[in-house]
PDB file of N, CA and C in Angstrom:
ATOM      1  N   UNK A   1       7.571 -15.197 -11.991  1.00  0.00           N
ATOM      2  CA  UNK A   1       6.655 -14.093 -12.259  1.00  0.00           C
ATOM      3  C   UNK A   1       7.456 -12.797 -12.244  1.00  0.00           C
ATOM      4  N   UNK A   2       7.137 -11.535 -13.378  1.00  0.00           N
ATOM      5  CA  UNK A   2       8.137 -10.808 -13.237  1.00  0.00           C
ATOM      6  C   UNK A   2       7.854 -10.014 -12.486  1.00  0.00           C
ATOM      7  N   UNK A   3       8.252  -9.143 -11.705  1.00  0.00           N
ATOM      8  CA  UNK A   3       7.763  -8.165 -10.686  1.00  0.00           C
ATOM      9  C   UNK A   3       6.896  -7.048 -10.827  1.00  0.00           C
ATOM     10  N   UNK A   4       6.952  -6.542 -12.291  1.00  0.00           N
ATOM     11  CA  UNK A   4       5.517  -5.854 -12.424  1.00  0.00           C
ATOM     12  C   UNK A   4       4.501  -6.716 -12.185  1.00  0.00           C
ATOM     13  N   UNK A   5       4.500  -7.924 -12.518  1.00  0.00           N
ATOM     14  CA  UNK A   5       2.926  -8.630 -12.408  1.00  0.00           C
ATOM     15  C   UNK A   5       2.531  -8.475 -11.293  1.00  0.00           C
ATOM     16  N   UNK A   6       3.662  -9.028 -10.112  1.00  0.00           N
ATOM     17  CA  UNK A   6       3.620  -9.259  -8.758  1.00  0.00           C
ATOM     18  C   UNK A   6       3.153  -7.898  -7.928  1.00  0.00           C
ATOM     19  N   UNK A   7       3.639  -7.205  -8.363  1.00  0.00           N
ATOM     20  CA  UNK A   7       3.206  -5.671  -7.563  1.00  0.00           C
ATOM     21  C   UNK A   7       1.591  -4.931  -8.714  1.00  0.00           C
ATOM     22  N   UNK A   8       1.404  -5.228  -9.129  1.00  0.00           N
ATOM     23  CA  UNK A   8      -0.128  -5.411 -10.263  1.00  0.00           C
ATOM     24  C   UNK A   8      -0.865  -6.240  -9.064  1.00  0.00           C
ATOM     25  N   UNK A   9      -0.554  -7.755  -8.824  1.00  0.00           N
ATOM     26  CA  UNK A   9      -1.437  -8.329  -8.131  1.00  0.00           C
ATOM     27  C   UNK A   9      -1.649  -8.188  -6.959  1.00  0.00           C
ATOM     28  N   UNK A  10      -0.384  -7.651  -6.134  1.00  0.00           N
ATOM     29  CA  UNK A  10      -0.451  -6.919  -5.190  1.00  0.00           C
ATOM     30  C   UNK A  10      -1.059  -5.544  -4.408  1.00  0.00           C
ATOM     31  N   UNK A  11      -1.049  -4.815  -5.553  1.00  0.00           N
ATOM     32  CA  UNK A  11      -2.040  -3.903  -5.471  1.00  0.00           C
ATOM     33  C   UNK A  11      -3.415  -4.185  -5.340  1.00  0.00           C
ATOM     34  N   UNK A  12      -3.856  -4.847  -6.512  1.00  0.00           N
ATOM     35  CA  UNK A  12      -5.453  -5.810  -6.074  1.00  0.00           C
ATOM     36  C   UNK A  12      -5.470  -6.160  -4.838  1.00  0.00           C
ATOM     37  N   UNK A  13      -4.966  -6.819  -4.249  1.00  0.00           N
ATOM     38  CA  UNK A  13      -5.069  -7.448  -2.910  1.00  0.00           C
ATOM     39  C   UNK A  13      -4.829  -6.476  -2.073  1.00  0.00           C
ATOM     40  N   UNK A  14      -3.865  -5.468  -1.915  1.00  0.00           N
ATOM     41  CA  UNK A  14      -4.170  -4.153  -1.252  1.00  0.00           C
ATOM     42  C   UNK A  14      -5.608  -3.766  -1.201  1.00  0.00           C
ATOM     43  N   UNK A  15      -6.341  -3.393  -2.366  1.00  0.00           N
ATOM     44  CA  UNK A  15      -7.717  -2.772  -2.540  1.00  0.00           C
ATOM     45  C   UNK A  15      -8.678  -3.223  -2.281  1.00  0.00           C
ATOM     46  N   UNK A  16      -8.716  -5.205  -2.227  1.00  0.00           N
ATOM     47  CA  UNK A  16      -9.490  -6.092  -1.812  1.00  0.00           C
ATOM     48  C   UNK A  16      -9.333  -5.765  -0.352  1.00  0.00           C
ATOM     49  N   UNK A  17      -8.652  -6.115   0.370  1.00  0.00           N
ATOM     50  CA  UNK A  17      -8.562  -5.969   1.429  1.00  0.00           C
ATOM     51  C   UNK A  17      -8.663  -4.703   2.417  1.00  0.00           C
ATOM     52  N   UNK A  18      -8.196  -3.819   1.710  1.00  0.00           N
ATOM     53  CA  UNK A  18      -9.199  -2.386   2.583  1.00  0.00           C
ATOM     54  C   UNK A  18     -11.054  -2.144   2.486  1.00  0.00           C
ATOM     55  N   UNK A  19     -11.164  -3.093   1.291  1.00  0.00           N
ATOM     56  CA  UNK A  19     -12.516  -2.859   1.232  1.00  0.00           C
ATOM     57  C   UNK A  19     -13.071  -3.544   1.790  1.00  0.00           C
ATOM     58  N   UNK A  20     -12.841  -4.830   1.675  1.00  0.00           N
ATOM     59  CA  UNK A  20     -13.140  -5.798   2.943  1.00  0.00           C
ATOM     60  C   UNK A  20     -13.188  -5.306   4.536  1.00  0.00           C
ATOM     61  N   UNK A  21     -12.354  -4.304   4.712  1.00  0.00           N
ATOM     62  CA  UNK A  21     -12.288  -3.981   6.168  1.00  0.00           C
ATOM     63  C   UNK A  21     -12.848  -2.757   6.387  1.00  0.00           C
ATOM     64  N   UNK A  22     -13.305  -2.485   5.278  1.00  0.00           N
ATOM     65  CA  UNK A  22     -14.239  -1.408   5.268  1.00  0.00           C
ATOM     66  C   UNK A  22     -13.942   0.029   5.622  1.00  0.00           C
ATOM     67  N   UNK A  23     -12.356  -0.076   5.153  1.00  0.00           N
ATOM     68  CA  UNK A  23     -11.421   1.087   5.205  1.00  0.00           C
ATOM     69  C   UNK A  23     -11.508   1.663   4.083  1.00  0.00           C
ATOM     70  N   UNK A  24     -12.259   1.495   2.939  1.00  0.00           N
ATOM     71  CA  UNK A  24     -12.026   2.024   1.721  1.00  0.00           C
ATOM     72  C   UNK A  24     -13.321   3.499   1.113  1.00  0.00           C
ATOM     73  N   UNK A  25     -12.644   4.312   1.369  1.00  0.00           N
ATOM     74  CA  UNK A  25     -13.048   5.949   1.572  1.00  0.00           C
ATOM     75  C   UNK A  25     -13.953   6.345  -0.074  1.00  0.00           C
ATOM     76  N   UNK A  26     -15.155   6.415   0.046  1.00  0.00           N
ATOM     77  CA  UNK A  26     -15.885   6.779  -0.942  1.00  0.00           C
ATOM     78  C   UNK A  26     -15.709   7.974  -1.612  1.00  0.00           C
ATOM     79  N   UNK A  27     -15.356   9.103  -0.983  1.00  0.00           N
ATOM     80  CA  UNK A  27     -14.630  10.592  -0.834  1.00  0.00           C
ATOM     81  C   UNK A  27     -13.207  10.738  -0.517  1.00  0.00           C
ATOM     82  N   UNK A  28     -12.670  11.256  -1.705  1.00  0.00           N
ATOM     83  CA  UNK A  28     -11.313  11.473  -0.885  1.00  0.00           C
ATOM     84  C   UNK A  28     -11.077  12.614  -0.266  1.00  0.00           C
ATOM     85  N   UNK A  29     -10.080  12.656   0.093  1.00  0.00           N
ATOM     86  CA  UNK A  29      -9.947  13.569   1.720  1.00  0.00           C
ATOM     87  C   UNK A  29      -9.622  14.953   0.278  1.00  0.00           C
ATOM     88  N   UNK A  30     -10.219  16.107   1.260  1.00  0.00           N
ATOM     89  CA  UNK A  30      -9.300  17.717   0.516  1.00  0.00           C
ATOM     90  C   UNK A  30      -7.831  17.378  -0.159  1.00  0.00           C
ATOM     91  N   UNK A  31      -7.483  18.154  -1.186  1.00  0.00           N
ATOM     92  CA  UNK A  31      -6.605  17.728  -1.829  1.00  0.00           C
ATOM     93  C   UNK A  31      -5.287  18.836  -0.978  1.00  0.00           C
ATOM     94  N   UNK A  32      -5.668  19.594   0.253  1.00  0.00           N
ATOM     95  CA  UNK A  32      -4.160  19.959   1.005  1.00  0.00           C
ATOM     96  C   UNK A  32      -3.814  18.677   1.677  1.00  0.00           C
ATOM     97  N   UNK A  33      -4.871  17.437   2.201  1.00  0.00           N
ATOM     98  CA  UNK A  33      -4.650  16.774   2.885  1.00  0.00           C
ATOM     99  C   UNK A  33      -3.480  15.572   2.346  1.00  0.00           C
ATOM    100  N   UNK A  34      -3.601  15.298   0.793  1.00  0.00           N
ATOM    101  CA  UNK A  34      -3.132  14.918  -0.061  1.00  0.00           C
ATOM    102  C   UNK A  34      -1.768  15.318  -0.604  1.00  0.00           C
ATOM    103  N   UNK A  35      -1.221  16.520  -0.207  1.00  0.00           N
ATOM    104  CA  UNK A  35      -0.169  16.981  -0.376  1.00  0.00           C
ATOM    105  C   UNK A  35       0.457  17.479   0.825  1.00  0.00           C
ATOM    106  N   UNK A  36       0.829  16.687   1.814  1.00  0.00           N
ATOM    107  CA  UNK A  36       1.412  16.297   2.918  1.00  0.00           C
ATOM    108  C   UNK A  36       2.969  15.892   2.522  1.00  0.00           C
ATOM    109  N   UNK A  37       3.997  16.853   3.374  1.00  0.00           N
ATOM    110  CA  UNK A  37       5.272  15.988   2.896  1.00  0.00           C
ATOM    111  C   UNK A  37       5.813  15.234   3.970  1.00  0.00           C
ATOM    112  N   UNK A  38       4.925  15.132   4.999  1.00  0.00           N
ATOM    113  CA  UNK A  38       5.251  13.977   6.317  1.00  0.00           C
ATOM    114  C   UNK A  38       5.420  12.619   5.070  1.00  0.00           C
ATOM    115  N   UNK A  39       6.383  11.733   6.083  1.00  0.00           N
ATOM    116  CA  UNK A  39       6.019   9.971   5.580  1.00  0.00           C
ATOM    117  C   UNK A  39       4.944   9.699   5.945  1.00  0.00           C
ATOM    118  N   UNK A  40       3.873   8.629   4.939  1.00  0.00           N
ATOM    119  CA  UNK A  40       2.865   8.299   5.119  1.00  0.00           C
ATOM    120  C   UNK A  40       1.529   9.567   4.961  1.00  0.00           C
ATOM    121  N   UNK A  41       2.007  10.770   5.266  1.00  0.00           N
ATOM    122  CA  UNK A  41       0.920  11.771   5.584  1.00  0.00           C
ATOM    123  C   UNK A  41       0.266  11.363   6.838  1.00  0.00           C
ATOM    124  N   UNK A  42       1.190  11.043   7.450  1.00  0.00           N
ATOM    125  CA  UNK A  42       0.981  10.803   9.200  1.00  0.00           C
ATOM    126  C   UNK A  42      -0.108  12.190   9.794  1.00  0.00           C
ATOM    127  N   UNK A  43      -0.113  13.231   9.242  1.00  0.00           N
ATOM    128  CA  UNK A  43      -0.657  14.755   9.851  1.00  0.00           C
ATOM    129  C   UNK A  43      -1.861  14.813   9.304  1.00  0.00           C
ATOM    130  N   UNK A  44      -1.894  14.106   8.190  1.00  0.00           N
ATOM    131  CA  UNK A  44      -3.218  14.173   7.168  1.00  0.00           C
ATOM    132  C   UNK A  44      -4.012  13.345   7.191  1.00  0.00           C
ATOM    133  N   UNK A  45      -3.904  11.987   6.915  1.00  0.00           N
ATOM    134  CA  UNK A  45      -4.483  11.038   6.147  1.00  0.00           C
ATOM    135  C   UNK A  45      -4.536   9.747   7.408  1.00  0.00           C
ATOM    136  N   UNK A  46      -5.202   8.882   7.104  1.00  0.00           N
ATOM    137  CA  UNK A  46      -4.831   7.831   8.177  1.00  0.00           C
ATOM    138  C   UNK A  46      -3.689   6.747   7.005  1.00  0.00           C
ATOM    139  N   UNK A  47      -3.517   5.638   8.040  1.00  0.00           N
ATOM    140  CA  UNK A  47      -2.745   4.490   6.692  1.00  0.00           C
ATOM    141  C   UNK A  47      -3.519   4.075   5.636  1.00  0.00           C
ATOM    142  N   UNK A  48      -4.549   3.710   5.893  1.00  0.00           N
ATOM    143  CA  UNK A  48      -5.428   3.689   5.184  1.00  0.00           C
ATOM    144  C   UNK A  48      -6.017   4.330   3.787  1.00  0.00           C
ATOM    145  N   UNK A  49      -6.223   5.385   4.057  1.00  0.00           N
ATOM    146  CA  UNK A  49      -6.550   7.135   3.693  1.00  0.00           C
ATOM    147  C   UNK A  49      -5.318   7.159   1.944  1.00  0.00           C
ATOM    148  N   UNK A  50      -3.684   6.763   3.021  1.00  0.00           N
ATOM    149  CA  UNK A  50      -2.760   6.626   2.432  1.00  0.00           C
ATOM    150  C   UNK A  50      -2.575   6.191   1.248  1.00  0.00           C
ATOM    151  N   UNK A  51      -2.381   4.735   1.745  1.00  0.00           N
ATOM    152  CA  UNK A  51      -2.397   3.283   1.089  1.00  0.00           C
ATOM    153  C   UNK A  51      -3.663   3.965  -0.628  1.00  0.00           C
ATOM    154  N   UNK A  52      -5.038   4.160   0.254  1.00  0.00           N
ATOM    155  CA  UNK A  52      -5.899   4.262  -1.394  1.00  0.00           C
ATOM    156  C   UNK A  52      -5.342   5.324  -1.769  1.00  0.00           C
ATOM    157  N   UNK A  53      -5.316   6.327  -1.443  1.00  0.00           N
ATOM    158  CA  UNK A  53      -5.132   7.738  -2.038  1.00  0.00           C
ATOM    159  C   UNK A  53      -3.856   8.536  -2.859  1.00  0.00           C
ATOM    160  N   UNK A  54      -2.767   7.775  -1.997  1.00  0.00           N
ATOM    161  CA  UNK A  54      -1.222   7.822  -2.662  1.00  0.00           C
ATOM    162  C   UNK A  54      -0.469   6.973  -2.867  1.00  0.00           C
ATOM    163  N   UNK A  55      -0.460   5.907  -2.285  1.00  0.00           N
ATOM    164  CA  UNK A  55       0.546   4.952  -2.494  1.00  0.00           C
ATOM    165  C   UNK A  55      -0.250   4.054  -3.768  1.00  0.00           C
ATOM    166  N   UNK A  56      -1.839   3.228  -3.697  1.00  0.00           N
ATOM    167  CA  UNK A  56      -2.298   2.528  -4.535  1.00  0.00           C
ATOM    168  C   UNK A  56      -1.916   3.543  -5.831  1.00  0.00           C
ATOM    169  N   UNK A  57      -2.601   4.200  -6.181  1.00  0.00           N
ATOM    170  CA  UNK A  57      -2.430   5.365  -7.327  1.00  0.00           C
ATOM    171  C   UNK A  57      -1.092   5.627  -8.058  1.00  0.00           C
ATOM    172  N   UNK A  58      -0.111   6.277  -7.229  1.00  0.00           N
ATOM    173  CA  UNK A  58       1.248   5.848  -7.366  1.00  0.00           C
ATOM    174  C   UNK A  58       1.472   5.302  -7.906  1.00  0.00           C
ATOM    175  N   UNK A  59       1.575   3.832  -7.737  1.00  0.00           N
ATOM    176  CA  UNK A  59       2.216   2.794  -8.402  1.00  0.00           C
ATOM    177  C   UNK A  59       1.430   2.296  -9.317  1.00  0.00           C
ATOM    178  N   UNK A  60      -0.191   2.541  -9.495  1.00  0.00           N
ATOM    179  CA  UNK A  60      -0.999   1.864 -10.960  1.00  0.00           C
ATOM    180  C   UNK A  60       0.343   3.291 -11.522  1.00  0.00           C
ATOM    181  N   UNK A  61       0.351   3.818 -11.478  1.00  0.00           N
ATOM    182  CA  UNK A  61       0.608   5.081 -12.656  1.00  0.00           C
ATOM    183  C   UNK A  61       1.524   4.463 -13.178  1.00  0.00           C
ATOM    184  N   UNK A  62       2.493   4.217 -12.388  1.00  0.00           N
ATOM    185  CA  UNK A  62       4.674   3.632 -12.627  1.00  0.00           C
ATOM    186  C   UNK A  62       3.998   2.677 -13.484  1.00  0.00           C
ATOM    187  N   UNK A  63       3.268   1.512 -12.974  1.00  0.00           N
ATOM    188  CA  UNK A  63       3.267   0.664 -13.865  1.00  0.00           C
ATOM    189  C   UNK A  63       2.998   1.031 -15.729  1.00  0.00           C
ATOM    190  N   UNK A  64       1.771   1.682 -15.360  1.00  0.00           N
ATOM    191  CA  UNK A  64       1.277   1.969 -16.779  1.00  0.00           C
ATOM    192  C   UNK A  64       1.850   2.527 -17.360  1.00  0.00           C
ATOM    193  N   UNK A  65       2.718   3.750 -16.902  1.00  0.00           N
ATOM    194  CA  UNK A  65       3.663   4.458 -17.675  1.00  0.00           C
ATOM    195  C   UNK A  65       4.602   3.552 -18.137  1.00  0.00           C
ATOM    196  N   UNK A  66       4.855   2.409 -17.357  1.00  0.00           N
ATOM    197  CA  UNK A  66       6.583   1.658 -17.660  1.00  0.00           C
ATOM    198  C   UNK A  66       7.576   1.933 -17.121  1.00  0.00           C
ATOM    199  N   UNK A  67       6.991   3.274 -15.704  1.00  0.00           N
ATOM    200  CA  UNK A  67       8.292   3.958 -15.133  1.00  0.00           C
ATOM    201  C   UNK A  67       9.296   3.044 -14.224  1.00  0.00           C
ATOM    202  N   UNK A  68      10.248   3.022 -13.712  1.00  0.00           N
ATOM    203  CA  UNK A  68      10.990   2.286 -12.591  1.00  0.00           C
ATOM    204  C   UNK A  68      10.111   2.261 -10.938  1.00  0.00           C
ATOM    205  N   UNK A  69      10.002   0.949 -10.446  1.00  0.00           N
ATOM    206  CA  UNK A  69       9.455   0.509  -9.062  1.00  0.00           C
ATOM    207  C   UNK A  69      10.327   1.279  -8.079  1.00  0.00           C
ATOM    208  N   UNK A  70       9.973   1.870  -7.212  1.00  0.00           N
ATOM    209  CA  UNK A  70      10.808   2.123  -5.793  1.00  0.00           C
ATOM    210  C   UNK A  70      11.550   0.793  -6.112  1.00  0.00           C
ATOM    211  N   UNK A  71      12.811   1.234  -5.383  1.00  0.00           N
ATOM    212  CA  UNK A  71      13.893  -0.107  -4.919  1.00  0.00           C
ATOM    213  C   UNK A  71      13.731  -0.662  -3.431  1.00  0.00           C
ATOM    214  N   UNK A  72      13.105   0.062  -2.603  1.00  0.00           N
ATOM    215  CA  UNK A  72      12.941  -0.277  -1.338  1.00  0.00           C
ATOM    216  C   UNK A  72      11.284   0.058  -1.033  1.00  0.00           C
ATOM    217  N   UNK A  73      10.858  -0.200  -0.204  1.00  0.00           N
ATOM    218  CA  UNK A  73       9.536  -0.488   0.548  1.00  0.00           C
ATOM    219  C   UNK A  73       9.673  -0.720   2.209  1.00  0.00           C
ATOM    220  N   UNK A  74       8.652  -0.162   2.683  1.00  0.00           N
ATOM    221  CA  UNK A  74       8.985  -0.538   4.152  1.00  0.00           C
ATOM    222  C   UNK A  74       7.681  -0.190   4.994  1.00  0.00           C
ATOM    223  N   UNK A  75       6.536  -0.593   4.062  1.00  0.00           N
ATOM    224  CA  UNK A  75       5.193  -0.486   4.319  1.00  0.00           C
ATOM    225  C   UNK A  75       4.503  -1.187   5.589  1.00  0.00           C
ATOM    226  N   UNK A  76       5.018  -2.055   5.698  1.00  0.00           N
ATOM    227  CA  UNK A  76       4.500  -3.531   6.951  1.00  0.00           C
ATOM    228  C   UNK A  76       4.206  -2.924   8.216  1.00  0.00           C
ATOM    229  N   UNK A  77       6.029  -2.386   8.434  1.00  0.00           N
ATOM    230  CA  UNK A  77       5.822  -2.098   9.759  1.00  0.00           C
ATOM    231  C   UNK A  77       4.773  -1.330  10.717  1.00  0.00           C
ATOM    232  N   UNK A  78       4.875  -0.181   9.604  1.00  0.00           N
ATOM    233  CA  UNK A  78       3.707   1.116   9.905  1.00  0.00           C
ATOM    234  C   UNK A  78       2.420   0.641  10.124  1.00  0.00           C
ATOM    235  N   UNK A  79       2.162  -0.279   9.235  1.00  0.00           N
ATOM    236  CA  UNK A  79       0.715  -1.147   8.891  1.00  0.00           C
ATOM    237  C   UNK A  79       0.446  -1.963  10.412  1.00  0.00           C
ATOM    238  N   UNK A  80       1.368  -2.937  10.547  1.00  0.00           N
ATOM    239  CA  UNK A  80       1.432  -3.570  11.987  1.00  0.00           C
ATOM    240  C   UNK A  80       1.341  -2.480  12.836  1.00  0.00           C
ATOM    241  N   UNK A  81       1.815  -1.406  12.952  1.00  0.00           N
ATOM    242  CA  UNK A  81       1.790  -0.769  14.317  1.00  0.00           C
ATOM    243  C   UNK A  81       0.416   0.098  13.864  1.00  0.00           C
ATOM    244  N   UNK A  82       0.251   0.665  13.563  1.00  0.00           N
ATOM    245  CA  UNK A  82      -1.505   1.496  12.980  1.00  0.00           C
ATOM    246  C   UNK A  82      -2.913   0.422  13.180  1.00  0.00           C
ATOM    247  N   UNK A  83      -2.251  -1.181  13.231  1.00  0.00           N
ATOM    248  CA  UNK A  83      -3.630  -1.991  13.203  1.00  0.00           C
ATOM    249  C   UNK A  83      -3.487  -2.471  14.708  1.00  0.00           C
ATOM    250  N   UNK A  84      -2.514  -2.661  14.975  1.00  0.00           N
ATOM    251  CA  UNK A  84      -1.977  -3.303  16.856  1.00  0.00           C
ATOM    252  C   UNK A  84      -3.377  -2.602  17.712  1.00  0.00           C
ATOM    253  N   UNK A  85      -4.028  -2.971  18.068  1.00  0.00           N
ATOM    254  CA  UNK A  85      -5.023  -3.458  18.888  1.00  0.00           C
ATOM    255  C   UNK A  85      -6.198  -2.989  18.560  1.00  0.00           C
ATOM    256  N   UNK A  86      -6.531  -2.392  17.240  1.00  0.00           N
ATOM    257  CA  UNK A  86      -7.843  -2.119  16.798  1.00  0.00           C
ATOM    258  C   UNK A  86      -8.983  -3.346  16.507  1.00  0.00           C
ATOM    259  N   UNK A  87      -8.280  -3.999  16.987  1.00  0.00           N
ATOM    260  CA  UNK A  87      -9.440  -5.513  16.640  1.00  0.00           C
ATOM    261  C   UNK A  87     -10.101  -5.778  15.196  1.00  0.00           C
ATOM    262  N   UNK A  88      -9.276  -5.378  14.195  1.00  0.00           N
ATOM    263  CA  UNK A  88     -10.173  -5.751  12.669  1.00  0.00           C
ATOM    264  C   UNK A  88      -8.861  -6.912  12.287  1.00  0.00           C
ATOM    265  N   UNK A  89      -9.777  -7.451  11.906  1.00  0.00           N
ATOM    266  CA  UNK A  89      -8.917  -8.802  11.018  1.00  0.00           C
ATOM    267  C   UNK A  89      -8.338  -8.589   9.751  1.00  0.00           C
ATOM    268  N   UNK A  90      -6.577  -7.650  10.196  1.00  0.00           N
ATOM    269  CA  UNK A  90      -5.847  -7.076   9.244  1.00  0.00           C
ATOM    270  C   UNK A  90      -4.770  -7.900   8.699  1.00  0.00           C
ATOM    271  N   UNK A  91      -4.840  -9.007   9.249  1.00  0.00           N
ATOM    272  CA  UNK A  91      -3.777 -10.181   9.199  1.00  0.00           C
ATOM    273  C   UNK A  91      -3.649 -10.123   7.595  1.00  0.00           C
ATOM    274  N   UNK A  92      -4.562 -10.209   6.509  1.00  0.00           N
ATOM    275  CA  UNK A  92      -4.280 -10.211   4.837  1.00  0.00           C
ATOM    276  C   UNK A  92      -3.770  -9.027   4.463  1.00  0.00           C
ATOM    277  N   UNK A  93      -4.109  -7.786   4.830  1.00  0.00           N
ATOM    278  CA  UNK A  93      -4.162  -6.878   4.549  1.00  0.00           C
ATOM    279  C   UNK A  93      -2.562  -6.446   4.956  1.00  0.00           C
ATOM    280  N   UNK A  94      -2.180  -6.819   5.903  1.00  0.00           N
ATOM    281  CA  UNK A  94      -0.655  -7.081   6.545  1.00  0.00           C
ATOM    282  C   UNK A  94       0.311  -7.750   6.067  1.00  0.00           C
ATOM    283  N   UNK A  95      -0.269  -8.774   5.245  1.00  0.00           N
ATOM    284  CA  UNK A  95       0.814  -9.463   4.724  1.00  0.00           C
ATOM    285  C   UNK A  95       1.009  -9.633   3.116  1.00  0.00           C
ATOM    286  N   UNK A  96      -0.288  -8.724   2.685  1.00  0.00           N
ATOM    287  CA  UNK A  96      -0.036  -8.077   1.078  1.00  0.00           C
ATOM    288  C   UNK A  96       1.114  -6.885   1.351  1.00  0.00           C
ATOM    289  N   UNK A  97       0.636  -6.319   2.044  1.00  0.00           N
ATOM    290  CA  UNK A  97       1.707  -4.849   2.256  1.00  0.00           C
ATOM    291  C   UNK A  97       3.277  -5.781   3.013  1.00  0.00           C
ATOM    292  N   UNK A  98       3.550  -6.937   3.600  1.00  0.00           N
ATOM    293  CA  UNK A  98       4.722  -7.014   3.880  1.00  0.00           C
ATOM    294  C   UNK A  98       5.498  -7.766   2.141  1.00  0.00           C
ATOM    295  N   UNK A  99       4.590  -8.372   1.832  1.00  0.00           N
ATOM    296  CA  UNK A  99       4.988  -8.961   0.056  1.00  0.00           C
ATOM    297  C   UNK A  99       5.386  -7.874  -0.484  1.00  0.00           C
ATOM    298  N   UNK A 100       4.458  -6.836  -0.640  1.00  0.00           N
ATOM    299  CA  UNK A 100       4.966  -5.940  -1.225  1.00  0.00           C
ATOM    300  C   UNK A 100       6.278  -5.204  -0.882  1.00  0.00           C
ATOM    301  N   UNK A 101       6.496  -5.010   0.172  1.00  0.00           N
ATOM    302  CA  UNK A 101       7.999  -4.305   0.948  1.00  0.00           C
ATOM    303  C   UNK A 101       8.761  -5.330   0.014  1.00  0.00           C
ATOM    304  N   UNK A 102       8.506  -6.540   0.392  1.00  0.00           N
ATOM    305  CA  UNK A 102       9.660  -7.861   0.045  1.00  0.00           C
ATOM    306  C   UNK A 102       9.966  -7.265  -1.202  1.00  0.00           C
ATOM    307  N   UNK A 103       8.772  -7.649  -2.340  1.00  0.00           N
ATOM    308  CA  UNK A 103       9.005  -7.367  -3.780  1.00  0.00           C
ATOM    309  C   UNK A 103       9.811  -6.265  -4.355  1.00  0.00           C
ATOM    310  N   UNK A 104       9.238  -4.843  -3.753  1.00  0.00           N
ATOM    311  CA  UNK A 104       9.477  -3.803  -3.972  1.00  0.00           C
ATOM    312  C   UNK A 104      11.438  -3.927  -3.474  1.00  0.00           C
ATOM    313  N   UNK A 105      11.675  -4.381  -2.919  1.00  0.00           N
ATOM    314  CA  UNK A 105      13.095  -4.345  -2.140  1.00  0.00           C
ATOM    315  C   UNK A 105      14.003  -5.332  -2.604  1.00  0.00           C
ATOM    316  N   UNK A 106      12.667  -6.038  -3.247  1.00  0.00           N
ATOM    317  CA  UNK A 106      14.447  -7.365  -4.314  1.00  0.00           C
ATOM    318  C   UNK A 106      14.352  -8.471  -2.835  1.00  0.00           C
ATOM    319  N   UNK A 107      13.743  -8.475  -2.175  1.00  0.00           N
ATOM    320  CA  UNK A 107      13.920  -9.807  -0.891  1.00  0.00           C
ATOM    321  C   UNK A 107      12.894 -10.770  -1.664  1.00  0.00           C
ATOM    322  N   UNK A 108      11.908 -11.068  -2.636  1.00  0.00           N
ATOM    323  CA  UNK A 108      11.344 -11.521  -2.731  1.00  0.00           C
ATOM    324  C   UNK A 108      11.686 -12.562  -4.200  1.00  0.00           C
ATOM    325  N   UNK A 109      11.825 -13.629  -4.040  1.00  0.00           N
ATOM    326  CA  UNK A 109      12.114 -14.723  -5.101  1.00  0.00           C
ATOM    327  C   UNK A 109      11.191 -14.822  -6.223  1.00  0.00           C
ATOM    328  N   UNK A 110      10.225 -14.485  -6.048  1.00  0.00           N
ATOM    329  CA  UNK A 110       9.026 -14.255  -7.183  1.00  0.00           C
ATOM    330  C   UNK A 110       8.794 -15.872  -7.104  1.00  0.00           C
ATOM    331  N   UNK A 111       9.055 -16.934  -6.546  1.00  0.00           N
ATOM    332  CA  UNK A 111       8.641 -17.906  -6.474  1.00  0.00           C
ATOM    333  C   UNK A 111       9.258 -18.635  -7.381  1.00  0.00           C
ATOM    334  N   UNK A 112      10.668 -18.471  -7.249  1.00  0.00           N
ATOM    335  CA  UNK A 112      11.888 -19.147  -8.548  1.00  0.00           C
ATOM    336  C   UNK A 112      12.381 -20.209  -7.762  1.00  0.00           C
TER     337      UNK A 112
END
């Protein structure tokens, strides 16, 4: 599978899964909140907040344009530590965003 597909389907499963957890924001936040130059928008946004608002968006765009993928990713960790003891069943939602790091970073075989 070539890696646009993979980060295409990945994204879905990003969006499935925040909505499922009922993280997925009907309103988006003020647009200063949105132009945060912290990583993540740690000051602004939650991961969450993030994930729909800049990072999902982001990358539909790269794709559609045809532009070049980040070469690295390093989404997981943040994700694991932001969900660590909130009690929602983030386990999918955790391990789309660690695929994606993989993909995004060339660790991932595409299933060759």
């Amino acid at each position: 599978m070539c890696v646009n597909t993979e980060v295409a389907e990945l994204l879905i499963d990003i969006e499935a899964e925040l909505r499922q957890l009922g993280l997925w924001d009907r309103v988006p936040p003020p647009p200063a909140a949105l132009a945060s130059d912290q990583p993540f928008s740690i000051d602004t946004l939650t991961l969450p907040q993030w994930l729909q608002f800049i990072f999902l968006p982001t990358l539909y765009r790269l794709l559609e344009e045809a532009q070049p993928l980040p070469g690295r990713c390093g989404i997981a960790p943040m994700a694991q530590e932001y969900f660590r003891g909130m009690g929602l069943a983030s386990g999918a939602l955790e391990e789309a965003l660690l695929q994606m790091d993989r993909v995004l970073s060339g660790e991932d075989s595409g299933g060759q």
